[in-house]
N, C-alpha and C. Protein backbone atom coordinates (compact mmCIF):
# COMPACT_ATOMS: atom_id res chain seq x y z
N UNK A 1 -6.44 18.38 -48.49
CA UNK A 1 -5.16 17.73 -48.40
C UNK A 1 -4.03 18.57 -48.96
N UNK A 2 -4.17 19.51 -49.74
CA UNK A 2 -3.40 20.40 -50.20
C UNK A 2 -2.46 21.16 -49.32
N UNK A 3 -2.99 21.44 -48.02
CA UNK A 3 -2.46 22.33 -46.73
C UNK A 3 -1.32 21.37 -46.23
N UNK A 4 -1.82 19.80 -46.21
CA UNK A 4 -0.64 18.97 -45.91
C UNK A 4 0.62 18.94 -46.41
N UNK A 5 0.20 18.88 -47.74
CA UNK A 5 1.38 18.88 -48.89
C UNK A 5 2.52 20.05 -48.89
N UNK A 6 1.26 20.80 -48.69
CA UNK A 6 2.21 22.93 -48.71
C UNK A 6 3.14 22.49 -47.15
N UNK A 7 2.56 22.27 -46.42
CA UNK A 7 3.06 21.89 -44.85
C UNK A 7 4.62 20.99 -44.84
N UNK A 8 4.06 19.91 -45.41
CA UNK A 8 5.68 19.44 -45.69
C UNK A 8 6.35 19.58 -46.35
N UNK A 9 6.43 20.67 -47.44
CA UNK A 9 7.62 21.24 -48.07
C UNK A 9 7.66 22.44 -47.23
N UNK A 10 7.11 22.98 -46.56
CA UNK A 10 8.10 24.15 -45.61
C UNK A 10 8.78 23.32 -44.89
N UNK A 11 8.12 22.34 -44.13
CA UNK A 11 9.16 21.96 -43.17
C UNK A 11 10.35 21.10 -43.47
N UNK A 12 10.42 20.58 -44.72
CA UNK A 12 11.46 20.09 -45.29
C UNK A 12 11.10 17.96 -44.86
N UNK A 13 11.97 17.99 -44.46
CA UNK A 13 12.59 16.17 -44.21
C UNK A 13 11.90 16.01 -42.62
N UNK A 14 11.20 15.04 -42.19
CA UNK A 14 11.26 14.94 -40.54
C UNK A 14 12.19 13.98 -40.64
N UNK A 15 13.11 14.48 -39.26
CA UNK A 15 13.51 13.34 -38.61
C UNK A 15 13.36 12.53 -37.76
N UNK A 16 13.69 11.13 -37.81
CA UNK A 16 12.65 10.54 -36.81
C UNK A 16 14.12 10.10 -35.38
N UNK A 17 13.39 10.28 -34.58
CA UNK A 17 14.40 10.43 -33.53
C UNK A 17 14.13 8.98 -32.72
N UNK A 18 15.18 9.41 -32.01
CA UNK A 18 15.65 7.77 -31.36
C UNK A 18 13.95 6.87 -30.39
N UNK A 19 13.83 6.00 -30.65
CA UNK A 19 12.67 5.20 -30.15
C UNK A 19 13.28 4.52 -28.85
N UNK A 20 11.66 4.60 -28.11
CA UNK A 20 11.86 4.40 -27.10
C UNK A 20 12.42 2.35 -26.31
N UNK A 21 12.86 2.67 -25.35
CA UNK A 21 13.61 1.50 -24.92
C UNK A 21 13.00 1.05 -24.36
N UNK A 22 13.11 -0.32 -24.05
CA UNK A 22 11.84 -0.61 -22.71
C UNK A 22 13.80 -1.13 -21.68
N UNK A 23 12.93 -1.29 -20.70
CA UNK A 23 13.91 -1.37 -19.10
C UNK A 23 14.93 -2.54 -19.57
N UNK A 24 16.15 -3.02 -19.66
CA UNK A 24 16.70 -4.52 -19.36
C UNK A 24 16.71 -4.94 -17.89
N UNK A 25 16.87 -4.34 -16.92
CA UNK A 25 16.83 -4.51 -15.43
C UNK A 25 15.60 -4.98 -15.02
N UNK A 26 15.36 -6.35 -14.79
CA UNK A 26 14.16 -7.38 -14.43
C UNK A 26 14.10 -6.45 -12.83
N UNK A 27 12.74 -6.81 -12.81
CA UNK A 27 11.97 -6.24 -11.17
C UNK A 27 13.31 -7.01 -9.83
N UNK A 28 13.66 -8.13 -10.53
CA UNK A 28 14.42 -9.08 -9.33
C UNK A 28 15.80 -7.64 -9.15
N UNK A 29 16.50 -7.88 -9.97
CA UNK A 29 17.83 -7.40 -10.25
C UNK A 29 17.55 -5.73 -9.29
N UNK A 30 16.26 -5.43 -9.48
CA UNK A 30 16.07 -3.79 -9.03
C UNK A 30 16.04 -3.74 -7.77
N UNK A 31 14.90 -5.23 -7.04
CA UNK A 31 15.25 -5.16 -5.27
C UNK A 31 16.60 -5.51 -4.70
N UNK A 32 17.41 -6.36 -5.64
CA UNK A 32 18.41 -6.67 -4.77
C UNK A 32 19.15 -5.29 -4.21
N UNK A 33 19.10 -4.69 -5.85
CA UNK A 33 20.10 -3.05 -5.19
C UNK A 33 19.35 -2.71 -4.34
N UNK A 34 18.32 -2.33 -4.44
CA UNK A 34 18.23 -1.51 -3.17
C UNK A 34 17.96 -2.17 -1.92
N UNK A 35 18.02 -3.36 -1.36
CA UNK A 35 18.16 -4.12 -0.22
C UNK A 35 19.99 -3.88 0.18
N UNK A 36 20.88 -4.06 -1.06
CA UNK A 36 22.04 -3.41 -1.07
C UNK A 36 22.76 -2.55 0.12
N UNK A 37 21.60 -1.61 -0.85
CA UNK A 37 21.94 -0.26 -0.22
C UNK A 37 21.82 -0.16 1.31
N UNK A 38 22.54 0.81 1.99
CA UNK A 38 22.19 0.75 3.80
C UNK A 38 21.54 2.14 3.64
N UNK A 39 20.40 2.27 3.94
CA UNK A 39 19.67 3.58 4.51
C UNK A 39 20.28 4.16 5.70
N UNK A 40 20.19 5.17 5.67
CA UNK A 40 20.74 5.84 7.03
C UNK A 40 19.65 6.53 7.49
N UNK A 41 20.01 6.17 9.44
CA UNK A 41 19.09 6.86 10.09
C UNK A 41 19.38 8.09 11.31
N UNK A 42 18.44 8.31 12.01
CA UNK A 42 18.95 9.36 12.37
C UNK A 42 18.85 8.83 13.92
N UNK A 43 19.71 9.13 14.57
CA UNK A 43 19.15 9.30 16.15
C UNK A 43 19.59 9.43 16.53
N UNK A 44 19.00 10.52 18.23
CA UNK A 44 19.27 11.92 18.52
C UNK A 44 19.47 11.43 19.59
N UNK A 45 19.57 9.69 20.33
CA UNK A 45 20.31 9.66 21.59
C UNK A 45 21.79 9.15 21.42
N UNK A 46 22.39 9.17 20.59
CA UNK A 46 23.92 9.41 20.17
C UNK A 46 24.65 10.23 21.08
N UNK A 47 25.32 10.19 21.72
CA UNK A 47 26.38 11.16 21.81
C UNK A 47 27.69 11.18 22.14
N UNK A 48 28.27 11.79 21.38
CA UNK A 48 29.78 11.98 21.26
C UNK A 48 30.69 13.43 21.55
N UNK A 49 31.83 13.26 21.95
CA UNK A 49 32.29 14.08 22.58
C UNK A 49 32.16 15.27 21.28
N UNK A 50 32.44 16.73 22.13
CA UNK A 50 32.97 17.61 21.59
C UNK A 50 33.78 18.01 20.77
N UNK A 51 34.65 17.53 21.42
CA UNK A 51 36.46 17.69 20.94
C UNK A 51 36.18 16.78 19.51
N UNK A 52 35.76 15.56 19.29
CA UNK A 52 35.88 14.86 18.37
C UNK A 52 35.02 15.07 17.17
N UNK A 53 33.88 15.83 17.38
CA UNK A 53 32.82 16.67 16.86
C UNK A 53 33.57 17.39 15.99
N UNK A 54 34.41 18.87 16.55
CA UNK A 54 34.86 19.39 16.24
C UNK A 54 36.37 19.04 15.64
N UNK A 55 36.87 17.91 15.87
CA UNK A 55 38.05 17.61 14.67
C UNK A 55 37.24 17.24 13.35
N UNK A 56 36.28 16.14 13.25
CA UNK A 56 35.51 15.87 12.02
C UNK A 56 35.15 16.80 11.28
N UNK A 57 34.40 17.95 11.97
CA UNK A 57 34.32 19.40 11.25
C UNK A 57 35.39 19.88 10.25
N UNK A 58 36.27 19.93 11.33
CA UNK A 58 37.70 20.83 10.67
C UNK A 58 38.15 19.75 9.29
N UNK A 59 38.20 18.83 9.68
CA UNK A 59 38.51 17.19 8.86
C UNK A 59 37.03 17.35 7.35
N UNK A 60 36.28 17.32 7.71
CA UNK A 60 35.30 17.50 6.40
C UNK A 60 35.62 18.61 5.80
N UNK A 61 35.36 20.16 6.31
CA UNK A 61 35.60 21.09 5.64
C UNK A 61 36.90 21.02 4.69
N UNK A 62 38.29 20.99 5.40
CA UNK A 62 39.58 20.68 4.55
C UNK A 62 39.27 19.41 3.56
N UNK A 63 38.65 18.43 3.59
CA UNK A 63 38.23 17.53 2.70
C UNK A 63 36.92 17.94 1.66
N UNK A 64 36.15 18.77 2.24
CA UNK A 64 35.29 19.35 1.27
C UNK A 64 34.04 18.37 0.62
N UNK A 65 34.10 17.28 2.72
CA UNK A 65 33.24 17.01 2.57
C UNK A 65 32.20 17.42 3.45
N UNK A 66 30.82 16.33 3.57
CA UNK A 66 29.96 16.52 4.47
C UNK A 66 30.36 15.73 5.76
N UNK A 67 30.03 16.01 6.67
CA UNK A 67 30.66 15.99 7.90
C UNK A 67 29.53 14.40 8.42
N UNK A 68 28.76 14.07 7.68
CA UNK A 68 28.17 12.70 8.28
C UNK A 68 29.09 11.90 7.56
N UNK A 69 30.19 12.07 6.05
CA UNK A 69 30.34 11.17 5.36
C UNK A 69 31.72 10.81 5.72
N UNK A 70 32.22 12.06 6.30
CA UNK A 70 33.79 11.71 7.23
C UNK A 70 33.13 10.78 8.84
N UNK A 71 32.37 11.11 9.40
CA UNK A 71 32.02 10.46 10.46
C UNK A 71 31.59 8.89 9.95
N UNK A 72 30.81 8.44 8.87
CA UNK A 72 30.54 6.81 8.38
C UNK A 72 31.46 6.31 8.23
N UNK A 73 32.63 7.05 7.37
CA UNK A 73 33.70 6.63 6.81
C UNK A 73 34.67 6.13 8.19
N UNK A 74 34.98 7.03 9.17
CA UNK A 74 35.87 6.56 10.39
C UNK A 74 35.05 5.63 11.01
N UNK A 75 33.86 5.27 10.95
CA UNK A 75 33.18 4.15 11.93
C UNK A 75 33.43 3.06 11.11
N UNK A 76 33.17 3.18 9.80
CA UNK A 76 33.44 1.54 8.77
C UNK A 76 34.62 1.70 9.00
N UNK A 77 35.96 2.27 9.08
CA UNK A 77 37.11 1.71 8.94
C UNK A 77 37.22 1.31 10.60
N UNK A 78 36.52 1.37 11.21
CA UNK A 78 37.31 1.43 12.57
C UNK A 78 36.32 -0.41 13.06
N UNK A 79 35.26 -0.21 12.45
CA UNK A 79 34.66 -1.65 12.39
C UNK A 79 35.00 -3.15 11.48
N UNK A 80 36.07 -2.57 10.95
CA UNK A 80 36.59 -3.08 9.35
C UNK A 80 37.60 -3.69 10.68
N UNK A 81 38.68 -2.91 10.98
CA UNK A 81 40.02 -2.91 11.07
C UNK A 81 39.70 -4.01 12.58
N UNK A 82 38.52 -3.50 13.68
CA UNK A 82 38.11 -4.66 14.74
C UNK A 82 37.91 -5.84 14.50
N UNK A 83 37.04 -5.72 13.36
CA UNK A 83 36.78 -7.07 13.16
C UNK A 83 38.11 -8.34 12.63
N UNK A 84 38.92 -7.53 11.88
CA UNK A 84 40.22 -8.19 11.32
C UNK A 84 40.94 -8.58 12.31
N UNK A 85 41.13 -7.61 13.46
CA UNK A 85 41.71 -7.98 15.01
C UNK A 85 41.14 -9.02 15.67
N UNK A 86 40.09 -9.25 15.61
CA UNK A 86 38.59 -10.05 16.93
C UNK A 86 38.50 -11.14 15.80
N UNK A 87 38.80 -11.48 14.45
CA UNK A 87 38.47 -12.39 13.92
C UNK A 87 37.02 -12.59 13.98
C-alpha cells in the first residue's frame, strides 16, 4: 500500500470532473422531431428547364449556397404564396 500513498502525492489533488447526465428528452418528444422533419428525396424523372437550372446556379453560388437549398426555398415560397391566393 505504500506505492499508493507515494502515487498520490506525486500526483497531487484529483479532480473529479463533471458526472454524467442521463437524457431529459422522453422517447415521445424524440419521434415527434423527427416525424417533423421532411426527408428529402431524390428523383431523376424531374425535369426542368435549362435556363432556370442555370439562373439557380448563378443565384446559389452569389448566395454561397447549395443549389438544392435555393431550389426548396423558391418551391416553398411559391407553394406558400398559391396557397394564400387559392385559399
Amino acid at each position: 500500500m505504500a506505492a499508493k500513498r507515494d502515487l498520490s502525492k506525486q500526483l497531487g489533488q484529483v479532480v473529479q470532473g463533471q458526472p454524467y447526465r442521463l437524457s431529459t428528452t422522453s422517447v415521445e418528444e424524440k419521434v415527434e422531431a423527427e416525424e417533423e422533419e421532411v426527408q428529402p428525396i431524390q428523383r431523376d424523372n424531374a425535369k426542368i428547364r435549362r435556363d432556370l437550372i442555370k439562373e439557380f446556379k448563378m443565384l446559389a453560388v452569389k448566395q454561397d449556397r447549395k443549389l438544392y437549398e435555393v431550389m426548396e426555398e423558391a418551391l416553398a415560397e411559391y407553394l406558400t404564396r398559391d396557397k394564400d391566393t387559392n385559399g
